[in-house]
C-alpha atoms as a PDB file:
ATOM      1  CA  UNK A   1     -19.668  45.132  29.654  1.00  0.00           C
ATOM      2  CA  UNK A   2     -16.566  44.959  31.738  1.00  0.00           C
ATOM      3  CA  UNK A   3     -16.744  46.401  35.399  1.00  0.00           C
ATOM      4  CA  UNK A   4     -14.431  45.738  38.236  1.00  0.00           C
ATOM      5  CA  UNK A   5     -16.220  43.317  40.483  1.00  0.00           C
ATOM      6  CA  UNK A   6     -15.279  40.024  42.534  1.00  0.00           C
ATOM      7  CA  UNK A   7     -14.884  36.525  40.784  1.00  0.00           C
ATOM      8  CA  UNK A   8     -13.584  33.041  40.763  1.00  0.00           C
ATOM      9  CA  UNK A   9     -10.277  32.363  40.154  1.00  0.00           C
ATOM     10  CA  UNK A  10      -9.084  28.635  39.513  1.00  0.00           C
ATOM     11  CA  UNK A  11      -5.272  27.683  40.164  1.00  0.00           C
ATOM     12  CA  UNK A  12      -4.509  25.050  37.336  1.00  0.00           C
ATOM     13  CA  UNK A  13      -1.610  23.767  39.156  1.00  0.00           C
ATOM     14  CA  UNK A  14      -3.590  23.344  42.479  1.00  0.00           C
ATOM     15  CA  UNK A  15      -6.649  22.170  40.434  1.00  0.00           C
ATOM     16  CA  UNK A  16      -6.985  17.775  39.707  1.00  0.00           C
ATOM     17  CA  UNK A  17      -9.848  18.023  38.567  1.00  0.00           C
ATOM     18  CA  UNK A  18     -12.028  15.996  40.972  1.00  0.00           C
ATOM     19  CA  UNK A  19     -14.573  17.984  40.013  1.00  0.00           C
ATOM     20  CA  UNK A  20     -16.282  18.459  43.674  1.00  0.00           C
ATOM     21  CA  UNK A  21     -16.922  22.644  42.970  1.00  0.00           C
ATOM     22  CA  UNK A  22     -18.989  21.428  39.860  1.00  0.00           C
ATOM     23  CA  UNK A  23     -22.326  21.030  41.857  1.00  0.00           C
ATOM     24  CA  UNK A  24     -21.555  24.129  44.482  1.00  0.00           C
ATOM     25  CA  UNK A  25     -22.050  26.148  41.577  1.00  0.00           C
ATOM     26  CA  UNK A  26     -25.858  27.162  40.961  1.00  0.00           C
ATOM     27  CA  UNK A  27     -25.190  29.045  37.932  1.00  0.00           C
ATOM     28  CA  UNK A  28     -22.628  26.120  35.883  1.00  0.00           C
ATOM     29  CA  UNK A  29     -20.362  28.574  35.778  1.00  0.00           C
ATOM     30  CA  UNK A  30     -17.958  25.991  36.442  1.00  0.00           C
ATOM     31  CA  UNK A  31     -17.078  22.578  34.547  1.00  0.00           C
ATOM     32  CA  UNK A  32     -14.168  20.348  34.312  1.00  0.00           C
ATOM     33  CA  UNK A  33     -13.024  20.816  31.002  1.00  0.00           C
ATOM     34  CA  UNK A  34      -9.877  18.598  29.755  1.00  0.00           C
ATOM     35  CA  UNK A  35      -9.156  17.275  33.584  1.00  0.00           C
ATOM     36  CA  UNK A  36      -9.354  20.413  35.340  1.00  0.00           C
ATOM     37  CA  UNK A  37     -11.700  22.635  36.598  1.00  0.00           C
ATOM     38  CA  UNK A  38     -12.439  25.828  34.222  1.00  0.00           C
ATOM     39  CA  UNK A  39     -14.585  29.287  34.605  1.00  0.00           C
ATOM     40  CA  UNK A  40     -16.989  28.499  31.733  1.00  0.00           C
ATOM     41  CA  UNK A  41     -18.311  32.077  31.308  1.00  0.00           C
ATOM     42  CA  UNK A  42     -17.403  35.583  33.415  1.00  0.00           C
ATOM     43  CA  UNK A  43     -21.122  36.508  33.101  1.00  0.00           C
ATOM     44  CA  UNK A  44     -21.983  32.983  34.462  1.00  0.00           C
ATOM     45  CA  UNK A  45     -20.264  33.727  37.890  1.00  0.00           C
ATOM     46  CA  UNK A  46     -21.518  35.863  40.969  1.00  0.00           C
ATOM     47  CA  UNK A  47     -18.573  36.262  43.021  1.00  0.00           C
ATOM     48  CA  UNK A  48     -20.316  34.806  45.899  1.00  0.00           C
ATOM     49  CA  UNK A  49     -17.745  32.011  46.522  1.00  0.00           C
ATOM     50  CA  UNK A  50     -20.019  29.416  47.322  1.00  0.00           C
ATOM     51  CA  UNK A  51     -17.582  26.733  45.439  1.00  0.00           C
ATOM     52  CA  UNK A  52     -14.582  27.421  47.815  1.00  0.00           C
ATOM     53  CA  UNK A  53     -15.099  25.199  50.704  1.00  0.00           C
ATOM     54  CA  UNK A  54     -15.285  22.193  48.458  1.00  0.00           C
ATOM     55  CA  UNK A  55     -12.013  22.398  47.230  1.00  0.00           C
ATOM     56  CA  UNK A  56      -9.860  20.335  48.963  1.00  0.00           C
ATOM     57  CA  UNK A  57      -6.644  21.690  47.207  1.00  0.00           C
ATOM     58  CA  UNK A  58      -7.344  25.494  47.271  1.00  0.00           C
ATOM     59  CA  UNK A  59      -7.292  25.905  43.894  1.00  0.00           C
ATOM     60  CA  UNK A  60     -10.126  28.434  44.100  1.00  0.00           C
ATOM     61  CA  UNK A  61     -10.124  31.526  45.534  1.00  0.00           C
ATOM     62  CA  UNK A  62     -12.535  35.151  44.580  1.00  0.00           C
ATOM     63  CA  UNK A  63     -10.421  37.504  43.279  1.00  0.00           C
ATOM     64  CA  UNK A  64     -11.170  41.267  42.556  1.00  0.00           C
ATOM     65  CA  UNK A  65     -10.662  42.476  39.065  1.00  0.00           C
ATOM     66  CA  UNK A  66     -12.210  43.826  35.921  1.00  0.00           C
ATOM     67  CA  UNK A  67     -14.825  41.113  34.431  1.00  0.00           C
ATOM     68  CA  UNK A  68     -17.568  40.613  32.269  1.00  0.00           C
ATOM     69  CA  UNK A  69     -20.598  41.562  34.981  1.00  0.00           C
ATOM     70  CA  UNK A  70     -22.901  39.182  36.183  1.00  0.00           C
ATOM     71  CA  UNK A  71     -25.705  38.165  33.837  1.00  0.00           C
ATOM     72  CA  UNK A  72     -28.593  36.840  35.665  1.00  0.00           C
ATOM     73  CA  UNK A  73     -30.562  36.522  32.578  1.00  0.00           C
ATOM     74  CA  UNK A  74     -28.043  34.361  30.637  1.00  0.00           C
ATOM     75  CA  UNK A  75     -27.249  32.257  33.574  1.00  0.00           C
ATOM     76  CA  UNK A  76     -31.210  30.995  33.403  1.00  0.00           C
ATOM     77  CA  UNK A  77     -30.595  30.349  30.358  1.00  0.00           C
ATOM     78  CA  UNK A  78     -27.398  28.953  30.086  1.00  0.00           C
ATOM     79  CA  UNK A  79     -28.752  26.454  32.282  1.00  0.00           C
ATOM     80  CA  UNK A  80     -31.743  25.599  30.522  1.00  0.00           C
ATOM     81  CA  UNK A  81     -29.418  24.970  27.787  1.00  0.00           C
ATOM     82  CA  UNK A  82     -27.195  22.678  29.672  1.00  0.00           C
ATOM     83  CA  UNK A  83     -30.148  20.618  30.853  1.00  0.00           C
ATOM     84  CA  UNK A  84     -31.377  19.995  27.500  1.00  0.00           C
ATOM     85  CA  UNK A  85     -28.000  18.873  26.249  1.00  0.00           C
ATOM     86  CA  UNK A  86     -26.842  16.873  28.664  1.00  0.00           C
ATOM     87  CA  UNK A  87     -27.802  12.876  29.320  1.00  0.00           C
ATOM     88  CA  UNK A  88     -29.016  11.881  32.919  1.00  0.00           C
ATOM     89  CA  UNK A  89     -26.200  10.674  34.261  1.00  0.00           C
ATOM     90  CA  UNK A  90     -26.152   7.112  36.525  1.00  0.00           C
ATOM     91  CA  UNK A  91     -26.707   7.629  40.175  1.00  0.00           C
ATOM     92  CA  UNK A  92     -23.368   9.151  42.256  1.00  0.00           C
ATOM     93  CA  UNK A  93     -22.602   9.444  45.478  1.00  0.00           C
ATOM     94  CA  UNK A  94     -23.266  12.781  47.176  1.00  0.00           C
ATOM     95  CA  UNK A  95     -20.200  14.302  46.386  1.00  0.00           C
ATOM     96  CA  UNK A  96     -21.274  14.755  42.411  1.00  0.00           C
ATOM     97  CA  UNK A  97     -17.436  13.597  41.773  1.00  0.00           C
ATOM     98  CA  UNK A  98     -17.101  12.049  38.072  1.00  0.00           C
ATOM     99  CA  UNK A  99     -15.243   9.046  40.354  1.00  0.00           C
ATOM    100  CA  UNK A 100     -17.833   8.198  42.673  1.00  0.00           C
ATOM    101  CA  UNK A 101     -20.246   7.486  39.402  1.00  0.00           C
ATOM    102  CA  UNK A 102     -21.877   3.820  39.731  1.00  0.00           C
ATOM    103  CA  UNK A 103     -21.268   1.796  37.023  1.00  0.00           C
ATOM    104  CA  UNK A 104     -22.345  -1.961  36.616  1.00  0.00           C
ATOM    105  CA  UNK A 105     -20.164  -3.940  34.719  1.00  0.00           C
ATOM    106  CA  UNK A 106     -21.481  -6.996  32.472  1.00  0.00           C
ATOM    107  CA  UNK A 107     -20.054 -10.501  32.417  1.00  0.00           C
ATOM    108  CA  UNK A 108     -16.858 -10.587  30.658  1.00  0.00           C
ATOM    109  CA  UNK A 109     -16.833 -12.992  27.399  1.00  0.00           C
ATOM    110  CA  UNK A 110     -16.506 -16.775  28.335  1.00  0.00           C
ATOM    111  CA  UNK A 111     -12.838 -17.750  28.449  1.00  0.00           C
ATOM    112  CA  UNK A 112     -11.639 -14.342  28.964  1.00  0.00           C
ATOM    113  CA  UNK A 113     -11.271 -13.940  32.852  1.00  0.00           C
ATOM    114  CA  UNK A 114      -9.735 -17.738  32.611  1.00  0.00           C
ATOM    115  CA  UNK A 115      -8.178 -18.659  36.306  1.00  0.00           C
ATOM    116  CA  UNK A 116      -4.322 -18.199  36.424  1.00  0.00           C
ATOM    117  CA  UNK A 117      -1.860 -20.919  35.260  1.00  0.00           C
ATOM    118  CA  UNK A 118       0.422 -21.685  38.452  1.00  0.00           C
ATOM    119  CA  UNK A 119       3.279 -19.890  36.636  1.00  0.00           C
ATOM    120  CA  UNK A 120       1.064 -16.340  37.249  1.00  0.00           C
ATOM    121  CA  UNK A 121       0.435 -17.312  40.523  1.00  0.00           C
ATOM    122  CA  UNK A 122       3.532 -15.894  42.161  1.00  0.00           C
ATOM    123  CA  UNK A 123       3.268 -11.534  43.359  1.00  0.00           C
ATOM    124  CA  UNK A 124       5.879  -9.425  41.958  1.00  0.00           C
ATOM    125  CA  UNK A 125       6.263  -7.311  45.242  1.00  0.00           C
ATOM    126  CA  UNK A 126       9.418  -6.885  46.457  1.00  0.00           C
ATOM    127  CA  UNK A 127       8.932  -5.254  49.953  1.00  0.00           C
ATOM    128  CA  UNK A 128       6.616  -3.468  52.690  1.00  0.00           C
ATOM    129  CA  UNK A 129       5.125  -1.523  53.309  1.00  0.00           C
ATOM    130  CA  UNK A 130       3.655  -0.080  50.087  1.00  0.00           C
ATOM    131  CA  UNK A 131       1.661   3.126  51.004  1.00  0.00           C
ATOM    132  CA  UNK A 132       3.221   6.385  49.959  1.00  0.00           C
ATOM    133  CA  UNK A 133       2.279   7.705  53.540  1.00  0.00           C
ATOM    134  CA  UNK A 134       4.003   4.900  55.325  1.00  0.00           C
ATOM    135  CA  UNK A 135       7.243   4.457  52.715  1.00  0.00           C
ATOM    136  CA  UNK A 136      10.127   6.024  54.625  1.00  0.00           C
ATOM    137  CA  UNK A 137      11.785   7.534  52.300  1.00  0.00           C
ATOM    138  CA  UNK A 138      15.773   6.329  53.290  1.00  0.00           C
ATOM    139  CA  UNK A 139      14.006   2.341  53.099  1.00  0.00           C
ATOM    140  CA  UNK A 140      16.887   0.256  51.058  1.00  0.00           C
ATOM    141  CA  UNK A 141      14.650  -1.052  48.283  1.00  0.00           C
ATOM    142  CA  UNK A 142      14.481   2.644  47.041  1.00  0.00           C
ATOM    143  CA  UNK A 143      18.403   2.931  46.420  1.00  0.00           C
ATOM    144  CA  UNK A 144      18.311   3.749  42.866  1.00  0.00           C
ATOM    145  CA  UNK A 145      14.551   1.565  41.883  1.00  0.00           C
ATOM    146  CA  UNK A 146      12.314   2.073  39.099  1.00  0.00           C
ATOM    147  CA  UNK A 147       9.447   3.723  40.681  1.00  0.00           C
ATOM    148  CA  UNK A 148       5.861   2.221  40.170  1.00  0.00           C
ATOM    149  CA  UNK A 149       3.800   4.843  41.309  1.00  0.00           C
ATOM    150  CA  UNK A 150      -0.280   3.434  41.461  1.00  0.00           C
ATOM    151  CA  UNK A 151      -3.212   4.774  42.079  1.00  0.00           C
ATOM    152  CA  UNK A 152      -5.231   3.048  44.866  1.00  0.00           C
ATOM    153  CA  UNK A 153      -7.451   1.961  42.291  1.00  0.00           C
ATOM    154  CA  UNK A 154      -5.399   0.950  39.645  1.00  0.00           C
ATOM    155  CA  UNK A 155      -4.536  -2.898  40.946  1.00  0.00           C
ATOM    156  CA  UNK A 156      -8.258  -3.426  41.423  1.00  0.00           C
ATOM    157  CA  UNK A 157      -8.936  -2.781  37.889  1.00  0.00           C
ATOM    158  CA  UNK A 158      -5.876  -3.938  36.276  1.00  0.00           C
ATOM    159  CA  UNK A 159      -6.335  -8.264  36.369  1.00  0.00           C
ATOM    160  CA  UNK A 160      -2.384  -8.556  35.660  1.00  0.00           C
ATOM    161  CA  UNK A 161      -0.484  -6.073  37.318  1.00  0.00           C
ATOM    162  CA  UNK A 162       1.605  -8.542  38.855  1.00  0.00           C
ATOM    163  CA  UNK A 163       3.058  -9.486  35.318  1.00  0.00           C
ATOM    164  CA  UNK A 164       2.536  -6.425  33.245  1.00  0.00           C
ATOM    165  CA  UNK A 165       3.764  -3.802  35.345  1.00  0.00           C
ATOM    166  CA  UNK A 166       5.231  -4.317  38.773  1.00  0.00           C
ATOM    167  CA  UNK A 167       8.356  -6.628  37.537  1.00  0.00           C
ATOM    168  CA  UNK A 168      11.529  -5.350  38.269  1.00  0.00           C
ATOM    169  CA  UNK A 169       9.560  -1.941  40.105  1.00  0.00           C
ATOM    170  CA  UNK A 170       9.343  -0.751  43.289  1.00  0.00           C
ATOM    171  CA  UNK A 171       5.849  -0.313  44.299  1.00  0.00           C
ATOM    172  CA  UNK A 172       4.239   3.512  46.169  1.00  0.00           C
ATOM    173  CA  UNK A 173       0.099   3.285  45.830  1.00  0.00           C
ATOM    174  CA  UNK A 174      -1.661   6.007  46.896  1.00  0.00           C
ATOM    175  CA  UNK A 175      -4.990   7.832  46.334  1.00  0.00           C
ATOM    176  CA  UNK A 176      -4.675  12.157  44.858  1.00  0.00           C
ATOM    177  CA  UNK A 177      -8.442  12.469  45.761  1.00  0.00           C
ATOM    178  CA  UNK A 178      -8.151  11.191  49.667  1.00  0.00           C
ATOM    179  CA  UNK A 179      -5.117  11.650  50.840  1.00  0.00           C
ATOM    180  CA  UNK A 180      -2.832  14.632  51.694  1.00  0.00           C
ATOM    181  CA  UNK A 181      -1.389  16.327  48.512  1.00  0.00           C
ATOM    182  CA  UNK A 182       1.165  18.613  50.102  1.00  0.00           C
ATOM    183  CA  UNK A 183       2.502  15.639  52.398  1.00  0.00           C
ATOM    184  CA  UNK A 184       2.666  13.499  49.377  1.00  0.00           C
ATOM    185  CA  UNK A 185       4.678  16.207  47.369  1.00  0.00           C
ATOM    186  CA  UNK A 186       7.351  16.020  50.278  1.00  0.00           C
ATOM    187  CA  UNK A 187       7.575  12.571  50.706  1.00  0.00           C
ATOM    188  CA  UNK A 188       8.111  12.046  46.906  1.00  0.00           C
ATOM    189  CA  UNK A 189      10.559  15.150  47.013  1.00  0.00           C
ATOM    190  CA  UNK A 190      12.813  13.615  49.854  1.00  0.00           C
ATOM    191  CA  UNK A 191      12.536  10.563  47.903  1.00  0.00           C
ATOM    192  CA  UNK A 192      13.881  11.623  44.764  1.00  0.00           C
ATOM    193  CA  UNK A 193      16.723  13.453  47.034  1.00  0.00           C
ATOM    194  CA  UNK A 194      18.060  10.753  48.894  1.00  0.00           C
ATOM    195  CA  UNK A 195      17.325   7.770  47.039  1.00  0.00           C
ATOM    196  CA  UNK A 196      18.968   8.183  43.531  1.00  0.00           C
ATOM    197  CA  UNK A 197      15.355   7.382  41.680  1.00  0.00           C
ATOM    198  CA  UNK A 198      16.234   5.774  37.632  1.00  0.00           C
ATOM    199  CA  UNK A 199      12.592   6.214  36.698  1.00  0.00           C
ATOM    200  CA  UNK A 200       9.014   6.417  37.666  1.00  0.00           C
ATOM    201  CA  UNK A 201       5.800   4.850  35.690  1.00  0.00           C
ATOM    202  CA  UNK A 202       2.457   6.425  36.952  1.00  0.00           C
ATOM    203  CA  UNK A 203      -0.351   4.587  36.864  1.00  0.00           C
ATOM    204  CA  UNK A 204      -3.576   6.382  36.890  1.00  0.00           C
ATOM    205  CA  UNK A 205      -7.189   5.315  36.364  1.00  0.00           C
ATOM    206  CA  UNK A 206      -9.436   7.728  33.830  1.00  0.00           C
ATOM    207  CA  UNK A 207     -11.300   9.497  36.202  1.00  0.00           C
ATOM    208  CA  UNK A 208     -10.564  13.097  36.384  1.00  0.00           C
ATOM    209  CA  UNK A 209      -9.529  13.427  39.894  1.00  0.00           C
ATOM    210  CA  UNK A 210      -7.226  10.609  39.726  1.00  0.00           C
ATOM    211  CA  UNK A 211      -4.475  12.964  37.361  1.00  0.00           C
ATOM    212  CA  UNK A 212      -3.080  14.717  40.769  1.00  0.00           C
ATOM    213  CA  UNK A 213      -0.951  11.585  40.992  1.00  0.00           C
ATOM    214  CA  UNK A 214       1.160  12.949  38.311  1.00  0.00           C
ATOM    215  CA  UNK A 215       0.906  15.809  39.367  1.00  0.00           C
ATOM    216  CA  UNK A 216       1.983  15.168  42.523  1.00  0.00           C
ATOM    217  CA  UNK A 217       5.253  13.227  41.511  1.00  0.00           C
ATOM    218  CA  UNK A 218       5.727  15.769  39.397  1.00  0.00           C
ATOM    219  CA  UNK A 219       5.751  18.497  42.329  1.00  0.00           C
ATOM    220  CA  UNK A 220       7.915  16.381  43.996  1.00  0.00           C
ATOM    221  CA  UNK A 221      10.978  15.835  41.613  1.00  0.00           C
ATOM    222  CA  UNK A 222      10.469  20.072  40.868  1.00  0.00           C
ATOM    223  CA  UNK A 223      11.029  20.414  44.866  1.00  0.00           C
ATOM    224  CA  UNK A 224      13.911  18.133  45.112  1.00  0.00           C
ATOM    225  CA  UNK A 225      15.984  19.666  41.901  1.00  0.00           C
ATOM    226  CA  UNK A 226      15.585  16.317  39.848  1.00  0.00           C
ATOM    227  CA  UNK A 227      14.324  15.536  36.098  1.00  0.00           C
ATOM    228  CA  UNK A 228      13.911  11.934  35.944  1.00  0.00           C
ATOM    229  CA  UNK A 229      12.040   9.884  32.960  1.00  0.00           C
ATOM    230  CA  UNK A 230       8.386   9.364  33.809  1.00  0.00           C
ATOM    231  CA  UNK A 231       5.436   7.797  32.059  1.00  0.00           C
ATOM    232  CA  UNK A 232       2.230   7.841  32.907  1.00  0.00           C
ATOM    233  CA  UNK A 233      -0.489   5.420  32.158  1.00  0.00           C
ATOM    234  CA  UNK A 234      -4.039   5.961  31.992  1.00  0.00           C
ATOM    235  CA  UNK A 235      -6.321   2.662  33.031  1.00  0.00           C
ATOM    236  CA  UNK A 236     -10.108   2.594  32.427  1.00  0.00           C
ATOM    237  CA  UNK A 237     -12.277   1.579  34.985  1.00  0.00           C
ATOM    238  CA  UNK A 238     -12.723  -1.899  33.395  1.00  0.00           C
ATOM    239  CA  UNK A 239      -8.863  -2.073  33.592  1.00  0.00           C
ATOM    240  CA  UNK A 240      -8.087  -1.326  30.061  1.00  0.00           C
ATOM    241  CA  UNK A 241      -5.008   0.852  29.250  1.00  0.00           C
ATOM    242  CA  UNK A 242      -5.921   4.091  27.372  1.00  0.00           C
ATOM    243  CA  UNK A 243      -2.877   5.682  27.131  1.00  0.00           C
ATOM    244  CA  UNK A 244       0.890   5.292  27.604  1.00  0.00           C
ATOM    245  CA  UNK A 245       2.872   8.759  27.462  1.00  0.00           C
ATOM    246  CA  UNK A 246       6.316   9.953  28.188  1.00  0.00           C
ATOM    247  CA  UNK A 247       6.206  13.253  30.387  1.00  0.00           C
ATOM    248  CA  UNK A 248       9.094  15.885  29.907  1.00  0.00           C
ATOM    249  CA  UNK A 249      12.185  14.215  31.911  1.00  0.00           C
END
C-alpha cells in the first residue's frame, strides 16, 4: 500500500559506491548493487535517516513522497533471509567498506615475481609532484599530455606500471574514497581548461568505492566544456587487469 511518508533517496551521480551507508542501515534496506548504492525495497526503509551522516558525498538525503509503507514484518524477515544467503565475510575494518576487506595473498608461482632485468630498472616519471591535490594545474608538463590518472592504490598492485602504463603519460594519483571530491572535480576542470589535455587513461582498482575516480574526471571535463577520449581500467587487488573500456569522448 502506497502512503505519503518520508524515505531515502540516493543521488547516483553523488553516489561511488564505497558502500559506508551499507551497515548504518538496520533493516538492509540498502546494498551496493552494480557499484553504487541502491534502495533495495520501499517497505525495507523507515525514513529515519540513520544512513546520512556516513555519506561522505551527500548522495543521500530523506525525501517526502508517496511510497510503499514501512513493513516491519518483512524487514525481520528480509533479514533473516539475507543472513542465510550470504557467506561470512573476512574480517574489515570498522568502516564495513568492501575496500577495507583483509585479504591474505598466497605466494606467487616460482619464477613469476622474477627480480627486474637492469633494462626495467629505470621509472617512467616525468615530473613532480604527482598528487592531484598538489598538481598546479598551469605546471608545463601538462601542455597538451596524455593524462594517467591512478588510483592511490593502483601502483601498489600493478608490479609493472612503470612499463605498461606510465610511458609517454603524465602521471595525477589520487584516492575518490579519502580525499576531497568537489576539490578534485575543479582541479581536473581547470586542468582540462588551460592545459589542452589529448587524452586521459583511468586507472582504478575493483573495489567499489574506487569508481569515483572516473567519475570525478568525468565531472571535471563536463565543468570545463571539454570531451576528450578516456579509458578506464579496472585492476584487481592482486594487480590483474579486469577490464579495459573506452568511455563516451
Amino acid at each position: 500500500m502506497k502512503v505519503m511518508r518520508k524515505i531515502i533517496e540516493i543521488d547516483e551521480d553523488l553516489c561511488d559506491g564505497c558502500g559506508q551507508c551499507v551497515p548504518s542501515c538496520a533493516e538492509g534496506a540498502i546494498q551496493v548493487i552494480d557499484g553504487k548504492a541502491r534502495l533495495v525495497a520501499e517497505k525495507y526503509c523507515d525514513g529515519l535517516g540513520a544512513c546520512l551522516g556516513e555519506c561522505p558525498t551527500g548522495a543521500l538525503k530523506i525525501v517526502e513522497r508517496e511510497a510503499e509503507d514501512f513493513d516491519e514484518h518483512a524487514v525481520e524477515e528480509y533479514l533473516k533471509t539475507l543472513a542465510a544467503s550470504t557467506p561470512q565475510p573476512a574480517p574489515t575494518l570498522a568502516c564495513g567498506c568492501p575496500s577495507a576487506q583483509v585479504q591474505t595473498f598466497g605466494p606467487p608461482a616460482m619464477g613469476v615475481c622474477k627480480p627486474l632485468e637492469p633494462k626495467d630498472r629505470v621509472s617512467a616519471l616525468t615530473h613532480w609532484p604527482v598528487k592531484v591535490k598538489l598538481v598546479p594545474p598551469t605546471a608545463p608538463f601538462l601542455k597538451q599530455a596524455d593524462l594517467l590518472v591512478l588510483a592511490d592504490c593502483g601502483p601498489i598492485a600493478y608490479p609493472t606500471v612503470h612499463t605498461d602504463l606510465m610511458p609517454g603519460k603524465v602521471v595525477l594519483i589520487g584516492c575518490p574514497k579519502f580525499d576531497n571530491v568537489p576539490e578534485y572535480i575543479a582541479k581536473f576542470a581547470e586542468i582540462f581548461q588551460k592545459a589542452d589535455i589529448k587524452s586521459v587513461t583511468t586507472v582504478i582498482m575493483e573495489v567499489p568505492c574506487c569508481a569515483g575516480l572516473a567519475y570525478i574526471v568525468e565531472q571535471g571535463m563536463a565543468k570545463a566544456g571539454k570531451r576528450i577520449p578516456h579509458e578506464q581500467v579496472v585492476l584487481s587487488t592482486r594487480g590483474d587487469i579486469l577490464s579495459r573500456e573506452k568511455l563516451a569522448a
